[in-house]
N, C-alpha and C. Protein backbone atom coordinates (compact mmCIF):
# COMPACT_ATOMS: atom_id res chain seq x y z
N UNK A 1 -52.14 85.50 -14.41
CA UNK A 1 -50.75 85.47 -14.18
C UNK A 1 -50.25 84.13 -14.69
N UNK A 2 -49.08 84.16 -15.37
CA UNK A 2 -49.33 82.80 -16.13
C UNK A 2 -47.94 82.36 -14.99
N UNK A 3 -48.04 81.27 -14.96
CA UNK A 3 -47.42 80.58 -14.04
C UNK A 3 -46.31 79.91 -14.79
N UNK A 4 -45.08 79.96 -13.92
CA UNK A 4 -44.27 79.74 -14.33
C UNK A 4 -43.78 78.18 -13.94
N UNK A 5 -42.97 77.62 -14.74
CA UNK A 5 -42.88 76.49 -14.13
C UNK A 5 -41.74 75.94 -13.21
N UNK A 6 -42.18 75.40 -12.64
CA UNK A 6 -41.26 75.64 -11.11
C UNK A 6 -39.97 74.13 -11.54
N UNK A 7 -38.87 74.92 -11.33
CA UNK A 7 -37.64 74.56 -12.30
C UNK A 7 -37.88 72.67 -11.52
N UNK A 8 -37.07 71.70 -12.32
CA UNK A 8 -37.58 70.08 -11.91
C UNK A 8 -36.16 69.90 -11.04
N UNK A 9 -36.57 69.58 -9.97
CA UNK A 9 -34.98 69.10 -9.05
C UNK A 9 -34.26 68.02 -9.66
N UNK A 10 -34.86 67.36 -10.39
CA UNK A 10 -33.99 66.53 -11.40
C UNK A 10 -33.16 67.28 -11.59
N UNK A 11 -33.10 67.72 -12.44
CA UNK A 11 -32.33 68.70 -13.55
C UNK A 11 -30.91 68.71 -12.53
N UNK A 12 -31.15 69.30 -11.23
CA UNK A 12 -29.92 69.77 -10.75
C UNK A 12 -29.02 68.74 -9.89
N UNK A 13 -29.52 67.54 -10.05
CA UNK A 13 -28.74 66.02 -10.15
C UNK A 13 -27.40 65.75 -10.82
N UNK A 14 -26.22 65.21 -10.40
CA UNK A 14 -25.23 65.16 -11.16
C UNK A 14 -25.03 64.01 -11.15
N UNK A 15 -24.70 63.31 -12.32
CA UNK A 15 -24.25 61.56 -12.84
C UNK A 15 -23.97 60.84 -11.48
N UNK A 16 -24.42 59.73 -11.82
CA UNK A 16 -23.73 58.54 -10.79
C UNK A 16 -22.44 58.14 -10.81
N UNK A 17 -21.80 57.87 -9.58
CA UNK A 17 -20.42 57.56 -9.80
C UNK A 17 -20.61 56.51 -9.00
N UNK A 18 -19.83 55.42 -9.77
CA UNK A 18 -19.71 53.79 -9.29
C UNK A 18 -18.83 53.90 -8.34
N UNK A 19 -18.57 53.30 -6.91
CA UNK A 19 -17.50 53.37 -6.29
C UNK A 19 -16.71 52.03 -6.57
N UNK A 20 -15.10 52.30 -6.63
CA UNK A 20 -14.11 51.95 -7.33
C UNK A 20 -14.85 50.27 -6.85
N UNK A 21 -14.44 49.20 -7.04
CA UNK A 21 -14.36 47.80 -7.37
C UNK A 21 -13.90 47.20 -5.65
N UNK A 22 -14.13 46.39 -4.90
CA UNK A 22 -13.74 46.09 -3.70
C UNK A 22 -12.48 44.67 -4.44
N UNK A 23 -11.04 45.11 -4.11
CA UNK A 23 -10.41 43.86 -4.44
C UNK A 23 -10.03 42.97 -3.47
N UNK A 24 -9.58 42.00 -3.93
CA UNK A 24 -9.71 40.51 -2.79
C UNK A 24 -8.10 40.60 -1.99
N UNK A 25 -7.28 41.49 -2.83
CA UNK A 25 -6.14 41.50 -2.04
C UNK A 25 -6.06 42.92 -1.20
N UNK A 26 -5.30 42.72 -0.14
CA UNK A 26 -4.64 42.06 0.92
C UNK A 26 -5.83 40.92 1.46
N UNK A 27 -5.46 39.86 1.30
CA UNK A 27 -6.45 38.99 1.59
C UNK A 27 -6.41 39.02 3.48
N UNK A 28 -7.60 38.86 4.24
CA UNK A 28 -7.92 38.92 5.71
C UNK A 28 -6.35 37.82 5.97
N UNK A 29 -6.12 38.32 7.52
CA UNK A 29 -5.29 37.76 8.34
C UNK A 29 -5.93 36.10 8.44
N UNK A 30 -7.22 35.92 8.40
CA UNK A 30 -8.20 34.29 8.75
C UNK A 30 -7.58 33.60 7.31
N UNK A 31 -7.76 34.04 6.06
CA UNK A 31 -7.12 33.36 4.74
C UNK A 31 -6.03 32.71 4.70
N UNK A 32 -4.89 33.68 5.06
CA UNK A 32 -3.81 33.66 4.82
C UNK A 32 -3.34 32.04 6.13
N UNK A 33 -3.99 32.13 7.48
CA UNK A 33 -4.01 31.13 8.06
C UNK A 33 -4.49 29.63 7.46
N UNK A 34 -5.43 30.19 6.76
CA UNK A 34 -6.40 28.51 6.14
C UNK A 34 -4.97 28.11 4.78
N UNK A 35 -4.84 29.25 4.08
CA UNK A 35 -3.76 29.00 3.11
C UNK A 35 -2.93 27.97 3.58
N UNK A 36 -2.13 28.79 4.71
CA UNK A 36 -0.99 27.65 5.09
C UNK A 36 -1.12 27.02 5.81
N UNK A 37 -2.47 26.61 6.37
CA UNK A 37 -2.68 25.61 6.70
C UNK A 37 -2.85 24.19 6.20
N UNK A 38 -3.07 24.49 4.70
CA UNK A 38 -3.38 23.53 3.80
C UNK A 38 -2.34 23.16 2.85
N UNK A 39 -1.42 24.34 3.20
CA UNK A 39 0.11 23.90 2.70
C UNK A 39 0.66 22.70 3.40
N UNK A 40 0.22 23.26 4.43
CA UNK A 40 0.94 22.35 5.43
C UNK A 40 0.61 20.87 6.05
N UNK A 41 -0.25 20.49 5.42
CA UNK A 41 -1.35 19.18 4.95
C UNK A 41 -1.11 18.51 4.04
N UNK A 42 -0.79 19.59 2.87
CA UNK A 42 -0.13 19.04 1.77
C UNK A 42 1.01 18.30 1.49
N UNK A 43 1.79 19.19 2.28
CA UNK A 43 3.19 18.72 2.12
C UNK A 43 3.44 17.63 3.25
N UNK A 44 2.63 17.75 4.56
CA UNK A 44 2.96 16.48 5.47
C UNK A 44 2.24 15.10 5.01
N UNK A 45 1.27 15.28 4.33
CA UNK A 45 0.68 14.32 3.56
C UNK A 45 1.69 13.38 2.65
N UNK A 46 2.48 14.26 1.68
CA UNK A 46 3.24 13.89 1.04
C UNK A 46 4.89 13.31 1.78
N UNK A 47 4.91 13.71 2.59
CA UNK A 47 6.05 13.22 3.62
C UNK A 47 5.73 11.78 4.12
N UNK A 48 4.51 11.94 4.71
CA UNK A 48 4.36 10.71 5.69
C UNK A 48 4.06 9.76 4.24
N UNK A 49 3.16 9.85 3.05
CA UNK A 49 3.08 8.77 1.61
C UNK A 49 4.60 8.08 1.28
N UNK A 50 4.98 9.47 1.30
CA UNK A 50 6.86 9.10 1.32
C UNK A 50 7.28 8.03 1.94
N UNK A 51 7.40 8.19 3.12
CA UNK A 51 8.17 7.57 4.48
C UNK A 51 7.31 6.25 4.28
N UNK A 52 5.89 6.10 4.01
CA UNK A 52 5.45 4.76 4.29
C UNK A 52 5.60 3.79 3.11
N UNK A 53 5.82 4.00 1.99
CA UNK A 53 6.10 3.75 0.53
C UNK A 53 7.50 3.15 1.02
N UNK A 54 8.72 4.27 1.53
CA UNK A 54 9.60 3.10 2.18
C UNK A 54 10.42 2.80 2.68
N UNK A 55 9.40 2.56 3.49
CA UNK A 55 8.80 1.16 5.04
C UNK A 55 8.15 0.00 4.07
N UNK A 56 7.36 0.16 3.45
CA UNK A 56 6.96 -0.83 2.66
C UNK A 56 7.76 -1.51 1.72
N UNK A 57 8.88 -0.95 1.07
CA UNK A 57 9.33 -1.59 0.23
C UNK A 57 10.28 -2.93 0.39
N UNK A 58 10.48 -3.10 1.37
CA UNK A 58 10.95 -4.84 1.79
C UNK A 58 9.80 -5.64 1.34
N UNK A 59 8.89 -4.87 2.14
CA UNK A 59 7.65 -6.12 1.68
C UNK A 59 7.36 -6.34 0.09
N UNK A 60 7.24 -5.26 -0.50
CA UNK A 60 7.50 -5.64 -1.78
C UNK A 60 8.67 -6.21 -2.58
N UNK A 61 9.49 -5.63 -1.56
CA UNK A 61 10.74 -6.44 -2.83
C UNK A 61 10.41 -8.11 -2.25
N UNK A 62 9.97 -8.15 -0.92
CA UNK A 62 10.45 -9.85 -0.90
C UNK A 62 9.07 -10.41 -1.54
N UNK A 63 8.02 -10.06 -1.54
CA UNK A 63 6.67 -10.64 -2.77
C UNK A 63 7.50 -10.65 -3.97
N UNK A 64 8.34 -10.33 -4.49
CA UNK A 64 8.48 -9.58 -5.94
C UNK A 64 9.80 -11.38 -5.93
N UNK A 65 10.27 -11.09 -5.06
CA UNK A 65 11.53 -12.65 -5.13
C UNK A 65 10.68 -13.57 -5.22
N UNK A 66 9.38 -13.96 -4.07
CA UNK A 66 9.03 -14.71 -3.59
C UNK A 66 8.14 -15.56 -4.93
N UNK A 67 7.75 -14.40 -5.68
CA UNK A 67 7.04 -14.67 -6.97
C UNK A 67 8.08 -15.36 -8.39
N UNK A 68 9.20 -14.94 -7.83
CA UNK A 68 10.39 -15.09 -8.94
C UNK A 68 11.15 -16.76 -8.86
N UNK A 69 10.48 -17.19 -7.81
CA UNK A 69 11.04 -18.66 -7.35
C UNK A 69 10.51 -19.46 -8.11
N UNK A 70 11.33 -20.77 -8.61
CA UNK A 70 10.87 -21.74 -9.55
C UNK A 70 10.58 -22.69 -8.67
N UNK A 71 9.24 -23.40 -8.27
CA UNK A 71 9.25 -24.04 -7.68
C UNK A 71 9.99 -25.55 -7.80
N UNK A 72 10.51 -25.93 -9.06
CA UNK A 72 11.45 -26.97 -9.44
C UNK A 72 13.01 -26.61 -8.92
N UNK A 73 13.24 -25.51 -8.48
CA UNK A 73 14.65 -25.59 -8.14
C UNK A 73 14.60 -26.40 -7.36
N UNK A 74 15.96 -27.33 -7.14
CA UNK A 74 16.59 -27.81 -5.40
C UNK A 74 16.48 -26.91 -4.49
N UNK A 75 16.69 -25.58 -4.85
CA UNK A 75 17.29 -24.43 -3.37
C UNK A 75 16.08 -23.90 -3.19
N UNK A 76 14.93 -24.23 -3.80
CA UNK A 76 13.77 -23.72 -3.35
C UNK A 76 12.95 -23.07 -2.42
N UNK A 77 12.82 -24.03 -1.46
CA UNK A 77 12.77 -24.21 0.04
C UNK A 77 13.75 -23.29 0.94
N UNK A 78 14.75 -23.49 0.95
CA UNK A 78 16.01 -22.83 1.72
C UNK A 78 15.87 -21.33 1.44
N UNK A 79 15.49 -20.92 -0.35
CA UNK A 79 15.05 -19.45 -0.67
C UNK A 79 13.58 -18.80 -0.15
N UNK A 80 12.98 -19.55 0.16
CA UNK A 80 11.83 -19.32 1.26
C UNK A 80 12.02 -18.52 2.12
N UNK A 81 12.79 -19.90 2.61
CA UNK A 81 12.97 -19.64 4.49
C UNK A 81 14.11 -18.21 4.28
N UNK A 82 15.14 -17.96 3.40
CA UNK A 82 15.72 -17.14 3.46
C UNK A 82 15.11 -15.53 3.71
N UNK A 83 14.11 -15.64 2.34
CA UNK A 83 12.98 -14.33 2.34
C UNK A 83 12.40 -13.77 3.57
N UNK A 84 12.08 -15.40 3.99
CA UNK A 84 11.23 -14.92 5.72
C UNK A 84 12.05 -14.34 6.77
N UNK A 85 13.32 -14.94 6.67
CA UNK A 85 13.87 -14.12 7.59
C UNK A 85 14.50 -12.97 7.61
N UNK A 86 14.73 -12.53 5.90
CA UNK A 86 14.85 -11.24 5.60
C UNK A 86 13.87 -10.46 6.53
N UNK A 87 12.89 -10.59 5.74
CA UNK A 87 11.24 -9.70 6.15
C UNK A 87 11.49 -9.78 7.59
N UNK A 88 11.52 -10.75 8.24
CA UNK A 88 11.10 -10.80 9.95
C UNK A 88 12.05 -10.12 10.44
N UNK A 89 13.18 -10.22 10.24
CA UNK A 89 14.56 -9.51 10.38
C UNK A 89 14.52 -7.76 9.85
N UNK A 90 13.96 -7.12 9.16
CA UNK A 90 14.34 -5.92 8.56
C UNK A 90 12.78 -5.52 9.48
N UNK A 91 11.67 -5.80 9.33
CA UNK A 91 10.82 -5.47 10.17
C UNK A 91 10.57 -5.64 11.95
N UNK A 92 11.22 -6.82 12.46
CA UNK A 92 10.67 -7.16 13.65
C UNK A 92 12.06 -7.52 14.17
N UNK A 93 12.79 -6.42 14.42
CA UNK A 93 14.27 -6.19 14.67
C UNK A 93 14.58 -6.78 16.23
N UNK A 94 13.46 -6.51 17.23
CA UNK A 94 13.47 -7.25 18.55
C UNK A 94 14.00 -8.68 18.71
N UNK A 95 13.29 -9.15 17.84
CA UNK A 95 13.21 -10.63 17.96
C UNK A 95 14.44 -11.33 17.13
N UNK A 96 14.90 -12.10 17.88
CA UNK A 96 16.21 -12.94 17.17
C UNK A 96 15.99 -14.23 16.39
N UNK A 97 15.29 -14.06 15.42
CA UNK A 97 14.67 -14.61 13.93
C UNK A 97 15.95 -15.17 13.41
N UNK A 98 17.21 -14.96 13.31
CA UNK A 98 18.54 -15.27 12.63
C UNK A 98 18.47 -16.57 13.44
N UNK A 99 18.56 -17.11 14.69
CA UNK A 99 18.82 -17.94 15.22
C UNK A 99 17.79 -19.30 15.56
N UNK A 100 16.73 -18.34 14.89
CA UNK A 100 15.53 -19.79 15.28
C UNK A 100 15.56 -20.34 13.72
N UNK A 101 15.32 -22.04 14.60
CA UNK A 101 14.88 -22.92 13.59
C UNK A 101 14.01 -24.21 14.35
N UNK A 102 13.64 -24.63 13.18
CA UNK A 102 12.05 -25.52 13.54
C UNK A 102 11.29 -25.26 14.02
N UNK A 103 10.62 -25.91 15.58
CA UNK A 103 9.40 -25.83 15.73
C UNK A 103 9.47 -24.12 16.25
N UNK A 104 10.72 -23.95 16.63
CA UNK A 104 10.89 -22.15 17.68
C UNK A 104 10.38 -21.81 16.20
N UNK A 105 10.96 -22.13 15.34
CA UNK A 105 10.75 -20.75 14.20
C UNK A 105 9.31 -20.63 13.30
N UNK A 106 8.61 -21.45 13.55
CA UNK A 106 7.05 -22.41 12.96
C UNK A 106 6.26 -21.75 13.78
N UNK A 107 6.36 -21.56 15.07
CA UNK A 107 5.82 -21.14 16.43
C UNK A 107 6.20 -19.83 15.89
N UNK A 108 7.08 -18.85 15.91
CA UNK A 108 7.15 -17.83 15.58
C UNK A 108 6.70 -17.20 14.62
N UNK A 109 6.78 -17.68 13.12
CA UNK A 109 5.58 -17.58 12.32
C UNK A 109 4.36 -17.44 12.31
N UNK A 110 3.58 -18.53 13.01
CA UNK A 110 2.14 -18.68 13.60
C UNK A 110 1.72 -17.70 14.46
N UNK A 111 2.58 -17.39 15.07
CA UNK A 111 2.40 -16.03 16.13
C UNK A 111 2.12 -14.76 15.41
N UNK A 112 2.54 -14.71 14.27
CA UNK A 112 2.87 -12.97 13.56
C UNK A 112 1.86 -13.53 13.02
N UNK A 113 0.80 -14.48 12.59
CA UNK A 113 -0.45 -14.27 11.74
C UNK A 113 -1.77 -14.05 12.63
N UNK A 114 -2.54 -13.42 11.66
CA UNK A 114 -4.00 -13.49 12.41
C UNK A 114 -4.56 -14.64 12.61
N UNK A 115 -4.98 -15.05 13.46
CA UNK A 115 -6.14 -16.09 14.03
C UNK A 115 -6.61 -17.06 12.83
N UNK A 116 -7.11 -15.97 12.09
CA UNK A 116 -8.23 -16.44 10.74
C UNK A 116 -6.83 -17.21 9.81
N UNK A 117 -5.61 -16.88 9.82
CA UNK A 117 -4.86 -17.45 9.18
C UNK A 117 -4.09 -18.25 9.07
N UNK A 118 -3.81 -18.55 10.23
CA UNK A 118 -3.00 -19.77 11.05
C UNK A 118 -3.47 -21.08 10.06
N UNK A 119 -4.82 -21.42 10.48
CA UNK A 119 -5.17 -22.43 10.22
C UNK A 119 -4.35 -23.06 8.43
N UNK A 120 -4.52 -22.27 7.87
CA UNK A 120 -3.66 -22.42 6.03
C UNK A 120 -2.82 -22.50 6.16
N UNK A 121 -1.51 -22.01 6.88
CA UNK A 121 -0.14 -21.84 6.65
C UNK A 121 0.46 -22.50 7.70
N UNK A 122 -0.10 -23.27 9.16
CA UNK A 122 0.46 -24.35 9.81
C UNK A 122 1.08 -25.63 9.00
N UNK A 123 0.44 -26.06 7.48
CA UNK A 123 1.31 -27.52 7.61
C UNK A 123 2.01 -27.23 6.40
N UNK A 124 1.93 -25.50 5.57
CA UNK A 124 2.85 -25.50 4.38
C UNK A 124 4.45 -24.96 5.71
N UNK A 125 4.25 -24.74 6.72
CA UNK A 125 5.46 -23.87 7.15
C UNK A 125 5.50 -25.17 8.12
N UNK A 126 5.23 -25.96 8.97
CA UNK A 126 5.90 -27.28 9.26
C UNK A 126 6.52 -28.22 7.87
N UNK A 127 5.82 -27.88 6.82
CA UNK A 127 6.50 -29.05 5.79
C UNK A 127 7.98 -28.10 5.26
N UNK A 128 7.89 -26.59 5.45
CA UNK A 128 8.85 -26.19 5.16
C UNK A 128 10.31 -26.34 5.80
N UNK A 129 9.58 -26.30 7.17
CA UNK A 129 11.04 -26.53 8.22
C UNK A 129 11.75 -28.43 8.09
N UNK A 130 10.31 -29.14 8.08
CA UNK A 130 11.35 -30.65 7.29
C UNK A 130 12.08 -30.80 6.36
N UNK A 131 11.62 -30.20 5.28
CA UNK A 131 11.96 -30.34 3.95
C UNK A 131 13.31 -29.51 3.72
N UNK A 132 13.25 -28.90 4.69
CA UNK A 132 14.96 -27.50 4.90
C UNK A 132 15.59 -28.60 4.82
N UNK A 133 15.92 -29.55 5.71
CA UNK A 133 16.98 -30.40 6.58
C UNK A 133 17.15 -32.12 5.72
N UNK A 134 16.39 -32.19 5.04
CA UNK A 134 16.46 -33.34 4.27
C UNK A 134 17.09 -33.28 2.42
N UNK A 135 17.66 -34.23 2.35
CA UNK A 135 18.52 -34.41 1.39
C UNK A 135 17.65 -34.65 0.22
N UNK A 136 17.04 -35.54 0.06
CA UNK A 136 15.98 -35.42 -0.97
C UNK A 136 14.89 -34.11 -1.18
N UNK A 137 15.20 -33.45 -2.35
CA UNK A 137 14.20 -32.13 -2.83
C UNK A 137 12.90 -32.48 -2.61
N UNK A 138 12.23 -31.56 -2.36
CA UNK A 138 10.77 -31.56 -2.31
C UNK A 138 9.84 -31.46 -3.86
N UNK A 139 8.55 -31.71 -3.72
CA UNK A 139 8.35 -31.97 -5.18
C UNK A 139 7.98 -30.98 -5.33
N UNK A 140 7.64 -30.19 -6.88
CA UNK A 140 6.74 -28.60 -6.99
C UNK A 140 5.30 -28.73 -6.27
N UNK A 141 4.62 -29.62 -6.12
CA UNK A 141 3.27 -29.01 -5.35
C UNK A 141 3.76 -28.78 -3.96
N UNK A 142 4.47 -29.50 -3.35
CA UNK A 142 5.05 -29.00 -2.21
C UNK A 142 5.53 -27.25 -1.54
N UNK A 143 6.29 -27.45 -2.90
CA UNK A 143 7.27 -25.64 -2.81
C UNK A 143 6.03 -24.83 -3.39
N UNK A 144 4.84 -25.03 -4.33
CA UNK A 144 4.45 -24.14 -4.20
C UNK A 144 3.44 -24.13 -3.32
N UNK A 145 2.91 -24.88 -2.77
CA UNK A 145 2.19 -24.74 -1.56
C UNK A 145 2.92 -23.81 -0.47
N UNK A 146 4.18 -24.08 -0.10
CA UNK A 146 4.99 -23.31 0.56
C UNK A 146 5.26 -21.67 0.08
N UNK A 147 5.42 -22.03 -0.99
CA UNK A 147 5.26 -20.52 -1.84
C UNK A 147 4.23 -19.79 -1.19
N UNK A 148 3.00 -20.50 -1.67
CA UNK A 148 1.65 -19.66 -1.35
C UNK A 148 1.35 -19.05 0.42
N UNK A 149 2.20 -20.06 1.04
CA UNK A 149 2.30 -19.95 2.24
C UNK A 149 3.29 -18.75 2.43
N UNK A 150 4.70 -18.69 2.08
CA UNK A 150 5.47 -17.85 2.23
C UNK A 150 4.72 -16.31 1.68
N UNK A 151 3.89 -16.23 0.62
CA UNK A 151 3.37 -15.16 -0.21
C UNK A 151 2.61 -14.40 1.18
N UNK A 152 1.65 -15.52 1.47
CA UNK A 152 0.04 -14.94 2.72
C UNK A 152 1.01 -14.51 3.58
N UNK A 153 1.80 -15.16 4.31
CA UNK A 153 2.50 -14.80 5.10
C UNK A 153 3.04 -13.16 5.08
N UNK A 154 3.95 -12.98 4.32
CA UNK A 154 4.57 -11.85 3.95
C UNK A 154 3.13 -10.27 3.84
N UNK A 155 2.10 -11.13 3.19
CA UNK A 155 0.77 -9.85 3.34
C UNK A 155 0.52 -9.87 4.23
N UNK A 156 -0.28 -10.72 5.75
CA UNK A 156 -0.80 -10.51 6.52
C UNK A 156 -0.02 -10.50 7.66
N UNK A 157 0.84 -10.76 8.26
CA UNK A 157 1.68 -11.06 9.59
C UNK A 157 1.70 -9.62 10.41
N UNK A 158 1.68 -9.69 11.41
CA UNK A 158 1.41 -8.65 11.95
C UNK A 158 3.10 -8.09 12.60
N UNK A 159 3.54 -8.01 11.86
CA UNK A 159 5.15 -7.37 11.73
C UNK A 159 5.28 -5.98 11.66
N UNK A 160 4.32 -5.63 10.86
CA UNK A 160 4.25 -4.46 10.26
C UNK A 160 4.04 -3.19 10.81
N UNK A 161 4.81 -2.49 11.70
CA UNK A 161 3.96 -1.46 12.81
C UNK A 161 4.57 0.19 12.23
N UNK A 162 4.10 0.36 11.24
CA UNK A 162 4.54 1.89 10.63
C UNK A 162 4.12 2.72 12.17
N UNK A 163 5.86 3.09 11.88
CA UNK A 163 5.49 4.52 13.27
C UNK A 163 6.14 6.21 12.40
N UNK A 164 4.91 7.19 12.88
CA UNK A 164 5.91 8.64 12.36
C UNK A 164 6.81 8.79 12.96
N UNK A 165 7.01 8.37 14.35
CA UNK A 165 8.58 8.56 14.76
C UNK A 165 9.61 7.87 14.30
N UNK A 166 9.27 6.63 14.16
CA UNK A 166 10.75 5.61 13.71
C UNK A 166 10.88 5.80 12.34
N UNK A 167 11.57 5.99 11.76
CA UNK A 167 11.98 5.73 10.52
C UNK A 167 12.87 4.17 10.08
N UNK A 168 12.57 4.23 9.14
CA UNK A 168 13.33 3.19 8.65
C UNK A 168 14.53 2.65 8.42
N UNK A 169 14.84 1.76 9.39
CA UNK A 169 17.09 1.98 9.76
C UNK A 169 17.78 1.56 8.95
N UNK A 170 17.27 1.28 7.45
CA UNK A 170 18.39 0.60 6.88
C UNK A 170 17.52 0.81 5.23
N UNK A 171 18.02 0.56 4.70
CA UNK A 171 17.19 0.68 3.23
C UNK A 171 16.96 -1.10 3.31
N UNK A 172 15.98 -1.28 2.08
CA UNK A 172 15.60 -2.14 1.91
C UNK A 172 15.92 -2.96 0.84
N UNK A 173 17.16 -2.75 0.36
CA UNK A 173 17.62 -3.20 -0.60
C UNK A 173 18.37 -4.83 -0.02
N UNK A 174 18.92 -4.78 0.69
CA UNK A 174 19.01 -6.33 0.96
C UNK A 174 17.92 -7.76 1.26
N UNK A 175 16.66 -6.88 0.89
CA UNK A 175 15.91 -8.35 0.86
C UNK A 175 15.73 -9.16 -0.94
């Protein structure tokens, strides 16, 4: 009996079908949170860079004068002391800086620096407050010693208290 051949179950197999592609959109409810979350980082990031850029800009504009001073002028000195009390005045609004002079205002200076800095800028900011009040100009190593003094000063003093709540009450164009 000749044997037949017993049909191949292959055969009665039909093609593979790929199932369609999984796409990334509607992206999960968790994404869409991290998304704007990082929006929102972004853009407060860029707010608060904002706001502190200027807050800062007194301090730069008065470095930017402070650098612009000839130390040979007569008014030298007097443009110093003017700068400082810009700065102390537009930053450290409490304190009545308009009205001090000499040792109150030398003392007040010394106070807004760090520890480590005092020691440098005690006898350029006592020679500054003499040299205000006297009729004879001071010589250039003098003013720029004072310079250099007025410069440290203006970087390190502890005036400076950036807050996110306060904003800045006035522009900074009058220093």
């Amino acid at each position: 009996m000749p044997q037949t051949a017993a049909p191949n179950p292959l055969d009665q197999l039909k093609g593979i079908h790929t199932p369609t592609d999984v796409s990334a959109w509607p992206l999960a409810w968790g994404w869409w949170v991290i998304i704007i979350a990082v929006i929102l980082l972004i853009v407060s990031s860029i707010l608060l860079w904002k706001r502190y850029r200027q807050f800062a800009l007194a301090k730069r504009q008065a470095l930017v004068l402070v650098e612009q001073i000839d130390p040979e002028a007569p008014d030298a000195i007097a443009t110093l002391n003017q700068i400082l009390k810009r700065v102390s005045r537009h930053y450290d609004s409490a304190s009545n800086v308009a009205s001090m002079y000499g040792d109150q205002w030398t003392i007040y200076l010394m106070k807004r620096l760090p520890e480590k800095h005092q020691a440098a800028a005690q006898q350029p900011f006592t020679d500054m407050n003499t040299l205000l009040y006297q009729k004879s100009a001071a010589n250039s190593q003098q003013t720029s010693k004072i310079k250099v003094a007025v410069s440290h000063w203006i970087r390190h003093a502890n005036i400076y208290s950036f807050s996110l709540r306060r904003s800045v009450r006035e522009p900074a164009t009058h220093v």
